[in-house]
PDB file of N, CA and C in Angstrom:
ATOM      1  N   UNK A   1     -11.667  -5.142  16.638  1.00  0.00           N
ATOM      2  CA  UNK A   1     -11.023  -3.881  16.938  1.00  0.00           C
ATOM      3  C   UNK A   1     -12.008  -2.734  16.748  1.00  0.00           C
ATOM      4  N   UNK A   2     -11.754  -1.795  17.553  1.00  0.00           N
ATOM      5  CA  UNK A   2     -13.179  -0.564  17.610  1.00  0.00           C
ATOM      6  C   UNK A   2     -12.509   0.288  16.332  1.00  0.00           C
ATOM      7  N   UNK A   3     -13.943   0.460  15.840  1.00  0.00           N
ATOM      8  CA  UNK A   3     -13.573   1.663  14.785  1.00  0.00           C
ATOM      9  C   UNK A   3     -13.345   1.085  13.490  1.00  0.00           C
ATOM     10  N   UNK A   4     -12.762  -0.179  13.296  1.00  0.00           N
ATOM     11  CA  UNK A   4     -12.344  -0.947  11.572  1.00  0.00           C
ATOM     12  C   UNK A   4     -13.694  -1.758  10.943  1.00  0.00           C
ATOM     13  N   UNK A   5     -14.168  -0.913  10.075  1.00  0.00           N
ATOM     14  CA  UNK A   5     -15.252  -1.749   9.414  1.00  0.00           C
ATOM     15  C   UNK A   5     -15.191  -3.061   9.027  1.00  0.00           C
ATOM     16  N   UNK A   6     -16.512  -3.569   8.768  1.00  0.00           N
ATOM     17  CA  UNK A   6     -16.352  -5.040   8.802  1.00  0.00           C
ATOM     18  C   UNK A   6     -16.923  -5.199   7.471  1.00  0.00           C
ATOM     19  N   UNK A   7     -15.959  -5.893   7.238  1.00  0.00           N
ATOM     20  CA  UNK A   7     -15.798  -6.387   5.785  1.00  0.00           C
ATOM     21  C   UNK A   7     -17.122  -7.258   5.091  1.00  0.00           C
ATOM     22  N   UNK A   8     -17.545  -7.181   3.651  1.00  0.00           N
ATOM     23  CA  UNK A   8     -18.637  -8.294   3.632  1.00  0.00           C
ATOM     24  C   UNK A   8     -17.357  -9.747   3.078  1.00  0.00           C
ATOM     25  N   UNK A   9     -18.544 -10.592   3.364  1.00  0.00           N
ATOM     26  CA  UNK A   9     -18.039 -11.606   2.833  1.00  0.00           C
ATOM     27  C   UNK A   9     -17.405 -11.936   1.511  1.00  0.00           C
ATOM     28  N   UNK A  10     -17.907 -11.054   0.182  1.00  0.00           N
ATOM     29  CA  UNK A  10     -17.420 -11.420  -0.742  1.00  0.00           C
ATOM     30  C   UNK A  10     -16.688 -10.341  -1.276  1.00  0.00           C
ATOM     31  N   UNK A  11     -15.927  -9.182  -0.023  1.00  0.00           N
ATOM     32  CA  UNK A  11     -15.134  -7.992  -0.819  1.00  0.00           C
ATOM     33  C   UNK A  11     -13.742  -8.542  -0.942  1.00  0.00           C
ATOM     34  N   UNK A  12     -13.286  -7.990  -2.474  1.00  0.00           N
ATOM     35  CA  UNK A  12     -12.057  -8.209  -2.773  1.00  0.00           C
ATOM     36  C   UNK A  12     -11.123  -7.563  -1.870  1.00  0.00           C
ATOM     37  N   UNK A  13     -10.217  -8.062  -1.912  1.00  0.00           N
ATOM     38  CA  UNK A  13      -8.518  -7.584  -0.790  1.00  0.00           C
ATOM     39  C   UNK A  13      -7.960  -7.073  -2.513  1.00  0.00           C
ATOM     40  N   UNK A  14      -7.283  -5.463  -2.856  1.00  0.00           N
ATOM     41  CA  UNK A  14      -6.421  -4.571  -3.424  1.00  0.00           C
ATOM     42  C   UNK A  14      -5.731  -4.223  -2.921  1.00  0.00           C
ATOM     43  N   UNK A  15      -4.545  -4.452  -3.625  1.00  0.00           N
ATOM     44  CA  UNK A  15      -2.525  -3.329  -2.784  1.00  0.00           C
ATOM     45  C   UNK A  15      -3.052  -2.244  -3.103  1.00  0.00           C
ATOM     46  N   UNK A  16      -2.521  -1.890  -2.094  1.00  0.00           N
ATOM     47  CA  UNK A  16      -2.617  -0.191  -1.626  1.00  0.00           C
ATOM     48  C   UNK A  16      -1.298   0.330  -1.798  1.00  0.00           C
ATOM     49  N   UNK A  17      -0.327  -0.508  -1.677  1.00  0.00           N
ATOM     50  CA  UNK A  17       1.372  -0.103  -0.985  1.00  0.00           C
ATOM     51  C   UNK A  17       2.133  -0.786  -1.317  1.00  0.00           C
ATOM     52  N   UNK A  18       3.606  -1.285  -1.635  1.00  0.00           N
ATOM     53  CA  UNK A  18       4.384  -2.040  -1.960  1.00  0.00           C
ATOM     54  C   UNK A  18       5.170  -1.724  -0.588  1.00  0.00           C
ATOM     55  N   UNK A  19       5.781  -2.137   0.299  1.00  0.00           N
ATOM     56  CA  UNK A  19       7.011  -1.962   1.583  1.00  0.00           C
ATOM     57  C   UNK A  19       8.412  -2.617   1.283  1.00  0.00           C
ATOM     58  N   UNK A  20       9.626  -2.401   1.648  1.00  0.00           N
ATOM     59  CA  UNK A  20      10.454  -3.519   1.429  1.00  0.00           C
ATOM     60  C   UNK A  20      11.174  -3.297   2.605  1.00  0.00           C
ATOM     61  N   UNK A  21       9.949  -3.786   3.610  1.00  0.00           N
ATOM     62  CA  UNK A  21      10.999  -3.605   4.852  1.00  0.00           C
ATOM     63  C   UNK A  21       9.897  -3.637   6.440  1.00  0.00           C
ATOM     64  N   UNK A  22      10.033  -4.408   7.259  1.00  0.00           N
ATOM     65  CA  UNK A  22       9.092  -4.565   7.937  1.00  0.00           C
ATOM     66  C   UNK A  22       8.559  -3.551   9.538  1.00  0.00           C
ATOM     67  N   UNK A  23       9.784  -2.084   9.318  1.00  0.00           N
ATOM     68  CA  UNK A  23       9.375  -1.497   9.667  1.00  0.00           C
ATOM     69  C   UNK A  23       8.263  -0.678   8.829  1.00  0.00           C
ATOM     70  N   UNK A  24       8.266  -0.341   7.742  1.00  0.00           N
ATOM     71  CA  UNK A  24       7.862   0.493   6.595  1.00  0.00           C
ATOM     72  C   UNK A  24       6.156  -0.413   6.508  1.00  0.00           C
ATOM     73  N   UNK A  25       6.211  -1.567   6.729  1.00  0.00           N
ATOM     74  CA  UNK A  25       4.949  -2.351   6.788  1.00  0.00           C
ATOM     75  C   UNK A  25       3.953  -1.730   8.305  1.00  0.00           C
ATOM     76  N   UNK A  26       4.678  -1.698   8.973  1.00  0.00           N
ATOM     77  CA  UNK A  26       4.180  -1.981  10.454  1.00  0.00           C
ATOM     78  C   UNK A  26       3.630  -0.543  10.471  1.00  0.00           C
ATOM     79  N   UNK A  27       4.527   0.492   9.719  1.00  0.00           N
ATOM     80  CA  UNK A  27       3.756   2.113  10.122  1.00  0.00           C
ATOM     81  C   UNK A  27       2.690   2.294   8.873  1.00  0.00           C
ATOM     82  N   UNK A  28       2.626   1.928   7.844  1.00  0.00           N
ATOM     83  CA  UNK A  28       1.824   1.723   7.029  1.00  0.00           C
ATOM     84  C   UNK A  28       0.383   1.365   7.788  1.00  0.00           C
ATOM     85  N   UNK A  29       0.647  -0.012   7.890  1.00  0.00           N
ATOM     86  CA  UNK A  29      -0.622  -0.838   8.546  1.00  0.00           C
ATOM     87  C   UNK A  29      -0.884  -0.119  10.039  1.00  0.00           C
ATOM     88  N   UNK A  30      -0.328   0.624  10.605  1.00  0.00           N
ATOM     89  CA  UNK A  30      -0.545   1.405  12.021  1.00  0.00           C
ATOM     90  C   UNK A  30      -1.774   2.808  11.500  1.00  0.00           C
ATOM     91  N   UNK A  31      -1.166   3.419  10.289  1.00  0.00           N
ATOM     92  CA  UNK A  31      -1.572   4.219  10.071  1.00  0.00           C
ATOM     93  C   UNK A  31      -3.180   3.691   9.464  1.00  0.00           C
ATOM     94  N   UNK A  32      -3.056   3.201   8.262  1.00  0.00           N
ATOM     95  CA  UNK A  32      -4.412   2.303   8.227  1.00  0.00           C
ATOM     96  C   UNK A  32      -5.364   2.148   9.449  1.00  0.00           C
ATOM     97  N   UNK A  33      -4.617   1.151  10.189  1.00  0.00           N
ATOM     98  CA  UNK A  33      -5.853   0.832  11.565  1.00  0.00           C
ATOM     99  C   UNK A  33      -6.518   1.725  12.390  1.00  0.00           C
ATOM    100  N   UNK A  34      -5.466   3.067  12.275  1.00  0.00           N
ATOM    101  CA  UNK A  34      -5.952   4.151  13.404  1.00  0.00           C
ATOM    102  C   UNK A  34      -6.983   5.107  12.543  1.00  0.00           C
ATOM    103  N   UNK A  35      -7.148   4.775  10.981  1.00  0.00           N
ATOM    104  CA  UNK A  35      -7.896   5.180  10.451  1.00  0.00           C
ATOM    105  C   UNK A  35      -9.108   4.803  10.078  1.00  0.00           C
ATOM    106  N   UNK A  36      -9.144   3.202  10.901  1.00  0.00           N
ATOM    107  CA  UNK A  36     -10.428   2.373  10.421  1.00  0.00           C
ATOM    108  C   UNK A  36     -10.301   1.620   9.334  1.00  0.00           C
ATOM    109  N   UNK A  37      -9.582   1.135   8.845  1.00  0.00           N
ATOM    110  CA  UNK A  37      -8.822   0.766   7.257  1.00  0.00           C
ATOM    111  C   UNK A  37      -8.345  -0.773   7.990  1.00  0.00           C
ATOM    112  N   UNK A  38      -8.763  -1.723   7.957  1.00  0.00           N
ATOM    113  CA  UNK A  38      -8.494  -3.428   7.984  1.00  0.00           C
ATOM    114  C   UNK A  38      -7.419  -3.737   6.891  1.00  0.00           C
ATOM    115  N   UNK A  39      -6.427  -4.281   6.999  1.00  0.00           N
ATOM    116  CA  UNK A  39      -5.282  -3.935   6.215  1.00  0.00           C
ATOM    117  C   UNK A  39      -4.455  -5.683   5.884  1.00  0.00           C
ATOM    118  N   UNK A  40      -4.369  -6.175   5.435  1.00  0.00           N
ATOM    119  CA  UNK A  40      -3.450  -7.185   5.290  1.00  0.00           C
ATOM    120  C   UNK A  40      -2.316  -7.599   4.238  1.00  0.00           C
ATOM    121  N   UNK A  41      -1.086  -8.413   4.546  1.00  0.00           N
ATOM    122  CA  UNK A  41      -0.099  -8.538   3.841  1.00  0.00           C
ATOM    123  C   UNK A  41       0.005  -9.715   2.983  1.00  0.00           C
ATOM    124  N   UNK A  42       0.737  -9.476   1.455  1.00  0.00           N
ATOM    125  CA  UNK A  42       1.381 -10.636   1.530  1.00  0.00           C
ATOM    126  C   UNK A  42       2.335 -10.731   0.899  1.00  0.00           C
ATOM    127  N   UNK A  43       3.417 -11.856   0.847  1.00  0.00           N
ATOM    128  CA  UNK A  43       4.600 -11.758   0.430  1.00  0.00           C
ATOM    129  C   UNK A  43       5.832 -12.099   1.449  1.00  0.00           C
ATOM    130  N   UNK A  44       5.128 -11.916   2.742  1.00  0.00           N
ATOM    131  CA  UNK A  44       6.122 -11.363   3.700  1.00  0.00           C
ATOM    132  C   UNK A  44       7.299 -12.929   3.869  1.00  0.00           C
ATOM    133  N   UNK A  45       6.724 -14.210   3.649  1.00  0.00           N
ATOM    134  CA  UNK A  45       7.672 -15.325   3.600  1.00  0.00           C
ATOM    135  C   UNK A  45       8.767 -15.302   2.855  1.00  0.00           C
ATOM    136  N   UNK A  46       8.506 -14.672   1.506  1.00  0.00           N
ATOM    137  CA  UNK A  46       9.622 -14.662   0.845  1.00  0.00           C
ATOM    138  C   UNK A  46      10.964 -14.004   1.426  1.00  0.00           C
ATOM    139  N   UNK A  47      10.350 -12.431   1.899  1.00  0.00           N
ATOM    140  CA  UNK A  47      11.354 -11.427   2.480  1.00  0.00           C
ATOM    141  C   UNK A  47      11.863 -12.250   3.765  1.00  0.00           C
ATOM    142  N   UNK A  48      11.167 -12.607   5.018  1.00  0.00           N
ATOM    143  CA  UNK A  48      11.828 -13.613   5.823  1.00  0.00           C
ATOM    144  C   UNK A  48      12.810 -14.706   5.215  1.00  0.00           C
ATOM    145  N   UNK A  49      12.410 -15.017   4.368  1.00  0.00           N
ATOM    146  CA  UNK A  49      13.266 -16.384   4.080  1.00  0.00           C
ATOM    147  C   UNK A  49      14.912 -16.102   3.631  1.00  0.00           C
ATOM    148  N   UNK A  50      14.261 -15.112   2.943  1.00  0.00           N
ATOM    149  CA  UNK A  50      15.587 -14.858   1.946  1.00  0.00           C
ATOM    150  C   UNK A  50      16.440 -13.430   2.682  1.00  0.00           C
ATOM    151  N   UNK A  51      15.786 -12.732   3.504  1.00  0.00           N
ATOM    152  CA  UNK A  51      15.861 -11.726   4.460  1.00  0.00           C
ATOM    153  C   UNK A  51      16.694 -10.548   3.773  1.00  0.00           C
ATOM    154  N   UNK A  52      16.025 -10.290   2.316  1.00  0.00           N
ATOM    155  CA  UNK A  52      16.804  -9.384   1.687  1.00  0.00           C
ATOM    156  C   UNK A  52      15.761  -8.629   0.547  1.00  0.00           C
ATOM    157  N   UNK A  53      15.314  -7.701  -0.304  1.00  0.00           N
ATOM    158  CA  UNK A  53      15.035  -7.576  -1.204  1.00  0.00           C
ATOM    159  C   UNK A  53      15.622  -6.260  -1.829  1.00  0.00           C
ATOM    160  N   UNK A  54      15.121  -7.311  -3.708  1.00  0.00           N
ATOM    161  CA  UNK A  54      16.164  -6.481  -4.355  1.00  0.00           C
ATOM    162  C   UNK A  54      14.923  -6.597  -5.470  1.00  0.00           C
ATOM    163  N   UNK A  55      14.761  -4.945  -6.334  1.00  0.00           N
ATOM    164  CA  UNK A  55      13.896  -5.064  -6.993  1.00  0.00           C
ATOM    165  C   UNK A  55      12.894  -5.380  -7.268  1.00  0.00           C
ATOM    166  N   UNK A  56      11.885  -5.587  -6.088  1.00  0.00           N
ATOM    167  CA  UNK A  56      10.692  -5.997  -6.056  1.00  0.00           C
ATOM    168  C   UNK A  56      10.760  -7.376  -5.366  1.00  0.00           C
ATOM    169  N   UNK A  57      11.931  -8.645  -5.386  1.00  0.00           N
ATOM    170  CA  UNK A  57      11.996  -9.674  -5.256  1.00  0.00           C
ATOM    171  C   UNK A  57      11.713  -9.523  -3.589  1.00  0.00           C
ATOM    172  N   UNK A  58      10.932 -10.249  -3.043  1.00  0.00           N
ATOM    173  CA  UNK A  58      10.234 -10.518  -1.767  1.00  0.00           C
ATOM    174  C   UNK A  58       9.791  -8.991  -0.809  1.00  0.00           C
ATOM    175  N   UNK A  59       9.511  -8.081  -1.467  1.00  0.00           N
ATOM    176  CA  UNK A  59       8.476  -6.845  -1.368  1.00  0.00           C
ATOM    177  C   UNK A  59       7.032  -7.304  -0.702  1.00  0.00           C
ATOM    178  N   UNK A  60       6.935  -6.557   0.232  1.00  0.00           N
ATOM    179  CA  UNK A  60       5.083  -7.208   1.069  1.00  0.00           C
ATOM    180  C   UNK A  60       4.054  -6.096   0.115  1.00  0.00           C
ATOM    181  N   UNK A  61       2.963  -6.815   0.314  1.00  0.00           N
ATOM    182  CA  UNK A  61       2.324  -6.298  -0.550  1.00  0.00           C
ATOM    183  C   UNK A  61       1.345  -5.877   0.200  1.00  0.00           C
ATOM    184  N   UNK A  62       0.396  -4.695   0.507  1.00  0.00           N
ATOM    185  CA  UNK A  62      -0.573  -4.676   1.536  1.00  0.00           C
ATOM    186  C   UNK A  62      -1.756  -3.884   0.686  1.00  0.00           C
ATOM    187  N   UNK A  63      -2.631  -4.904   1.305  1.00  0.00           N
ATOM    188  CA  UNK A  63      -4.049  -5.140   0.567  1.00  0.00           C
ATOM    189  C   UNK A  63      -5.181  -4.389   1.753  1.00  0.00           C
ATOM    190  N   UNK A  64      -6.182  -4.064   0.975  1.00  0.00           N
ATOM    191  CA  UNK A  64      -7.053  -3.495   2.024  1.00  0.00           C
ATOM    192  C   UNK A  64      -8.375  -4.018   1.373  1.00  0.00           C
ATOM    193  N   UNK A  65      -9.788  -3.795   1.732  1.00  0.00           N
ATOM    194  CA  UNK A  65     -10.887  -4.052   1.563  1.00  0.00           C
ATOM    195  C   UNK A  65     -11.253  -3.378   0.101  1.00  0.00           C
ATOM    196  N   UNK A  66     -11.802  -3.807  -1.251  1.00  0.00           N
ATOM    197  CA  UNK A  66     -11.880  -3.115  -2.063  1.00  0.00           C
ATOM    198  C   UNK A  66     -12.408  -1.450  -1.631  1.00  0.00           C
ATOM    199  N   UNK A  67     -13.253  -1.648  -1.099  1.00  0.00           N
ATOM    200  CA  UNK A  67     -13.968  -0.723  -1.166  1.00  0.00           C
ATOM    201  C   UNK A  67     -13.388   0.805   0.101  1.00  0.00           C
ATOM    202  N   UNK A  68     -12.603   0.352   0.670  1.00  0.00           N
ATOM    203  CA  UNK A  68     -11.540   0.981   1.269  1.00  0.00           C
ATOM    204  C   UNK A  68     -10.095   1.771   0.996  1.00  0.00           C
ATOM    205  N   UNK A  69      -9.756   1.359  -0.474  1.00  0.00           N
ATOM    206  CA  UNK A  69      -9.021   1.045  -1.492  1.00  0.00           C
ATOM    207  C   UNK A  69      -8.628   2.672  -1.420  1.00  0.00           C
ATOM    208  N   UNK A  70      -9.428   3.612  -2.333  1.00  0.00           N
ATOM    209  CA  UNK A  70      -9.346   4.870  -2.685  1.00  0.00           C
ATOM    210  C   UNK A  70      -8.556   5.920  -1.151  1.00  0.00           C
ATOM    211  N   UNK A  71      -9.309   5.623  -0.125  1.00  0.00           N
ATOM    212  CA  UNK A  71      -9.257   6.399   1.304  1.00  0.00           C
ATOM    213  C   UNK A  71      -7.885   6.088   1.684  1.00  0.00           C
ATOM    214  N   UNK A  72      -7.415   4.892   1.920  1.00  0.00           N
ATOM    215  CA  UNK A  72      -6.414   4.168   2.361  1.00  0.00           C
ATOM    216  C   UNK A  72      -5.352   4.590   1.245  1.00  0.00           C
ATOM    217  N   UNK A  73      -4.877   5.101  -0.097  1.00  0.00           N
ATOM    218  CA  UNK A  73      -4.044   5.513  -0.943  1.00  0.00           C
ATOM    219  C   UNK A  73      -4.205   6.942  -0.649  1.00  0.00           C
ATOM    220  N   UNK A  74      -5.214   7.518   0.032  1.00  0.00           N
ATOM    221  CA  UNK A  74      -5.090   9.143   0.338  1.00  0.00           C
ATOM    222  C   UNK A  74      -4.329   9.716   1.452  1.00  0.00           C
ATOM    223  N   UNK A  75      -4.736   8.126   2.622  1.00  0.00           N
ATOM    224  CA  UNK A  75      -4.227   8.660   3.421  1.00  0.00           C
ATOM    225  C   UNK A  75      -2.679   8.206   3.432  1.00  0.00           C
ATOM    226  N   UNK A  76      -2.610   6.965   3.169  1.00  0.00           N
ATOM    227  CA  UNK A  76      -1.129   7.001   2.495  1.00  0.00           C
ATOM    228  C   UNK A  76       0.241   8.174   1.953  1.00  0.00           C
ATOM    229  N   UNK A  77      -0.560   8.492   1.149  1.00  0.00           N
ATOM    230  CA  UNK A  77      -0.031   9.621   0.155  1.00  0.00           C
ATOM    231  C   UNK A  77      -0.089  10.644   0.899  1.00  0.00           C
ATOM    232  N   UNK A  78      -1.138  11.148   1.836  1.00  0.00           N
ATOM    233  CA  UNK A  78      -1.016  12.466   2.855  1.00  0.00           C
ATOM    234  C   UNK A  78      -0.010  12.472   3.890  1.00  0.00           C
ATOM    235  N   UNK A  79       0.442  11.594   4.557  1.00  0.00           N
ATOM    236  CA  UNK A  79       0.945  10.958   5.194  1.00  0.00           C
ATOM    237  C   UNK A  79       2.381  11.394   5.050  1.00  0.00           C
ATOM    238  N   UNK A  80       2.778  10.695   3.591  1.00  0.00           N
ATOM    239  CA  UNK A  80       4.396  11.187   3.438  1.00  0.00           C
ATOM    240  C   UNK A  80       4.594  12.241   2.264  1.00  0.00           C
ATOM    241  N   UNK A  81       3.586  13.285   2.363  1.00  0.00           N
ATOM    242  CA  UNK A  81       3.661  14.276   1.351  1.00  0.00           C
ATOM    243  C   UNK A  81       3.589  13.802  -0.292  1.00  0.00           C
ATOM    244  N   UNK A  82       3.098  12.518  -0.663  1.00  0.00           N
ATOM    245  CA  UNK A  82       3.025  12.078  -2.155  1.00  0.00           C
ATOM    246  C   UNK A  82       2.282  12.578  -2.658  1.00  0.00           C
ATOM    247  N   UNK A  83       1.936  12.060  -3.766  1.00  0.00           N
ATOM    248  CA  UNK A  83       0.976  12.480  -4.933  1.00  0.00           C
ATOM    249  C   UNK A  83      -0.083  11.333  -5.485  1.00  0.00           C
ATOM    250  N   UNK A  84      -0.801  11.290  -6.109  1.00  0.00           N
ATOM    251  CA  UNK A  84      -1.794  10.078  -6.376  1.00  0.00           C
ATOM    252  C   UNK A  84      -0.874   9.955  -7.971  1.00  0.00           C
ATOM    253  N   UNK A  85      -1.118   8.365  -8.349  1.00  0.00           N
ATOM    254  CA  UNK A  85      -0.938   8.426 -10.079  1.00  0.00           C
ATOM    255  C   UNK A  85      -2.242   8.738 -10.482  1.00  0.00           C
ATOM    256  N   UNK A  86      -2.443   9.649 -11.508  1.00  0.00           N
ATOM    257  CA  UNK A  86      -3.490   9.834 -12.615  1.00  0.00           C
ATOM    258  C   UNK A  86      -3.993   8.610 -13.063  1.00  0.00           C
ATOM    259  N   UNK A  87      -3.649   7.838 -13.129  1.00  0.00           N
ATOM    260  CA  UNK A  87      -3.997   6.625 -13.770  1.00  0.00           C
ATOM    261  C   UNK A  87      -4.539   5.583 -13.423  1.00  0.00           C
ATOM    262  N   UNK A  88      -4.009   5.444 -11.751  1.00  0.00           N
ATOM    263  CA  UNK A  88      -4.507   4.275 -11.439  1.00  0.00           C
ATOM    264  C   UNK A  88      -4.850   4.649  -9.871  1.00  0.00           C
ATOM    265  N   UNK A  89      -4.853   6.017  -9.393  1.00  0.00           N
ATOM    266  CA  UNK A  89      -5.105   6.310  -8.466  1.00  0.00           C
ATOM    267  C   UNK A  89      -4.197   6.080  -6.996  1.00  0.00           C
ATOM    268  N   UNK A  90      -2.697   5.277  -7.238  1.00  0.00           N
ATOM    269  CA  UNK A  90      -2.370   4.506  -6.026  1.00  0.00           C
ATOM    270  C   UNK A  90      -1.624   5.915  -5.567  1.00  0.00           C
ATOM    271  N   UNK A  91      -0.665   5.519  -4.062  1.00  0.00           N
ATOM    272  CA  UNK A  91       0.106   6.904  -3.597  1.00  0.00           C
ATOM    273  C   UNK A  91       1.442   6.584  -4.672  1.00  0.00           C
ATOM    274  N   UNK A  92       2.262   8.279  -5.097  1.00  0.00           N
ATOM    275  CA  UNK A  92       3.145   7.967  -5.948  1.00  0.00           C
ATOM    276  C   UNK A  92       4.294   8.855  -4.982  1.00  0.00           C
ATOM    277  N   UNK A  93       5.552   8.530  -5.153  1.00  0.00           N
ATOM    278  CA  UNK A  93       6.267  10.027  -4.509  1.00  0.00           C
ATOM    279  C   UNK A  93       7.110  10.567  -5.630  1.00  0.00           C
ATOM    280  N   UNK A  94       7.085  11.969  -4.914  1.00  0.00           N
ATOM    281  CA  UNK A  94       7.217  13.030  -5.885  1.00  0.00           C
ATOM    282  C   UNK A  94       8.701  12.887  -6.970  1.00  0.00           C
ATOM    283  N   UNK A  95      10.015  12.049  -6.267  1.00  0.00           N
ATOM    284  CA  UNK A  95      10.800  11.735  -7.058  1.00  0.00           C
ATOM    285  C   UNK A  95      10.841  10.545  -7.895  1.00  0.00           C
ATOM    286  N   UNK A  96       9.457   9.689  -8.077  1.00  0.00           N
ATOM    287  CA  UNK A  96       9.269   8.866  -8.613  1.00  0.00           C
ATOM    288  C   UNK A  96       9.319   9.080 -10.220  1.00  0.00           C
ATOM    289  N   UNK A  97       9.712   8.243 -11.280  1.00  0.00           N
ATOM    290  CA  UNK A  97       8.989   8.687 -12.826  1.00  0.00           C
ATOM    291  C   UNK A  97       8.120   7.435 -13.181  1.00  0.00           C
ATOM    292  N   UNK A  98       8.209   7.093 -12.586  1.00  0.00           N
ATOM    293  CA  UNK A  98       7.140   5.940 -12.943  1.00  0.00           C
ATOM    294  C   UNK A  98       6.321   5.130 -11.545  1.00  0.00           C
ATOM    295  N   UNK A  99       5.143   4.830 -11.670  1.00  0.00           N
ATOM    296  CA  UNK A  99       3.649   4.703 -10.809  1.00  0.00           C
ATOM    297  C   UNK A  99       4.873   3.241 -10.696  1.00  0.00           C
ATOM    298  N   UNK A 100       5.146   2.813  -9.262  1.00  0.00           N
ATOM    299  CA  UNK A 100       5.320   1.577  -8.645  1.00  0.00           C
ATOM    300  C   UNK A 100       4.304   0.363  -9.182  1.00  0.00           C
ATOM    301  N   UNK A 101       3.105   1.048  -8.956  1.00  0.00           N
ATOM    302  CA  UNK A 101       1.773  -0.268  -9.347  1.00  0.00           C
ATOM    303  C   UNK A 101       1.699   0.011 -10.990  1.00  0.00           C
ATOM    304  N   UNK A 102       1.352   0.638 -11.480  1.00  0.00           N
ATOM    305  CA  UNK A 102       0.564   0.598 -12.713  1.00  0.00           C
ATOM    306  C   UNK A 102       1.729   1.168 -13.847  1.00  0.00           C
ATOM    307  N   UNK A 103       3.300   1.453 -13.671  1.00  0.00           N
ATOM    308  CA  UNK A 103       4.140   1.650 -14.459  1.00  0.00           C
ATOM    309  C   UNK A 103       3.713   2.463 -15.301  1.00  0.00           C
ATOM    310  N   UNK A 104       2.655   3.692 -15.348  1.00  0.00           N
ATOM    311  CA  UNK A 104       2.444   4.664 -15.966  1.00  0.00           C
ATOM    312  C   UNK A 104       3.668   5.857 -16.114  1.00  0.00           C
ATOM    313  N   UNK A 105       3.873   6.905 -16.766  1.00  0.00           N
ATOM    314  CA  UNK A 105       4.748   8.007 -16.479  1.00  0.00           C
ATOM    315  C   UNK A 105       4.233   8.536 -15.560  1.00  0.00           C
ATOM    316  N   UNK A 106       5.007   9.340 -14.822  1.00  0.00           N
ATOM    317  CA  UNK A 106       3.887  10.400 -13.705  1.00  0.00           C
ATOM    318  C   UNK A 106       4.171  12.108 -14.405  1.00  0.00           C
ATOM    319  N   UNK A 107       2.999  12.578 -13.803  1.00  0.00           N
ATOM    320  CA  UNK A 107       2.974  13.695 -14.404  1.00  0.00           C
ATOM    321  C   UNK A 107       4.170  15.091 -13.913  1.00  0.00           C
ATOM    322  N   UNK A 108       5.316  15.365 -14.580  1.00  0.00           N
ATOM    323  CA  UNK A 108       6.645  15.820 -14.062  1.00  0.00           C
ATOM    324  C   UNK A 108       7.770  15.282 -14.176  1.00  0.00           C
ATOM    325  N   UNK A 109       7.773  14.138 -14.574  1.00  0.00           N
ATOM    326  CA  UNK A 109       8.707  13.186 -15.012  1.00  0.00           C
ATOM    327  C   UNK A 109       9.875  13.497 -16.503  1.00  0.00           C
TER     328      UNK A 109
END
């Protein structure tokens, strides 16, 4: 694909995003690609199988190139007006009190 860097061989794949829902995946990963950001899922069997989630239980998980990691949570977070966590850097939203990834407080909470 033109424009998506190419990965080395030994870079780690990091969540960027938690989705629970496979439209919410598809504009995620749209937004990624049109940004150059190589993007992949996982989890997504569970949510098919069971075709429901509740509390995290079969949530996709979308991973990007380590080193892509930081850009891809900015543009995330720019995207739907969020905020970064202090802590662990991922996108947070603003009625959140606690970081989805890293269960920190957020700052306003």
């Amino acid at each position: 694909m033109d424009g998506i860097r190419t990965a080395e061989p030994d870079e780690r794949l990091v969540e960027v995003w938690r989705a629970w829902g496979d439209a919410e995946v598809q504009i995620v990963r749209g937004l990624l690609a049109a940004n150059g950001i190589e993007s992949a899922i996982r989890g997504e069997s569970t949510r098919l199988t069971h075709g429901f989630t509740l509390d995290g239980l079969a949530e996709v998980k979308i991973l990007v190139h380590e080193p892509d990691a930081p850009r891809a949570c900015e543009l995330i977070a720019s995207a739907d007006g969020m905020t970064l966590c202090s802590a662990c850097g991922k996108p947070a939203a603003e009625q959140d009190r606690v970081c989805r990834f890293c269960r920190a407080v957020l700052a306003g909470a």
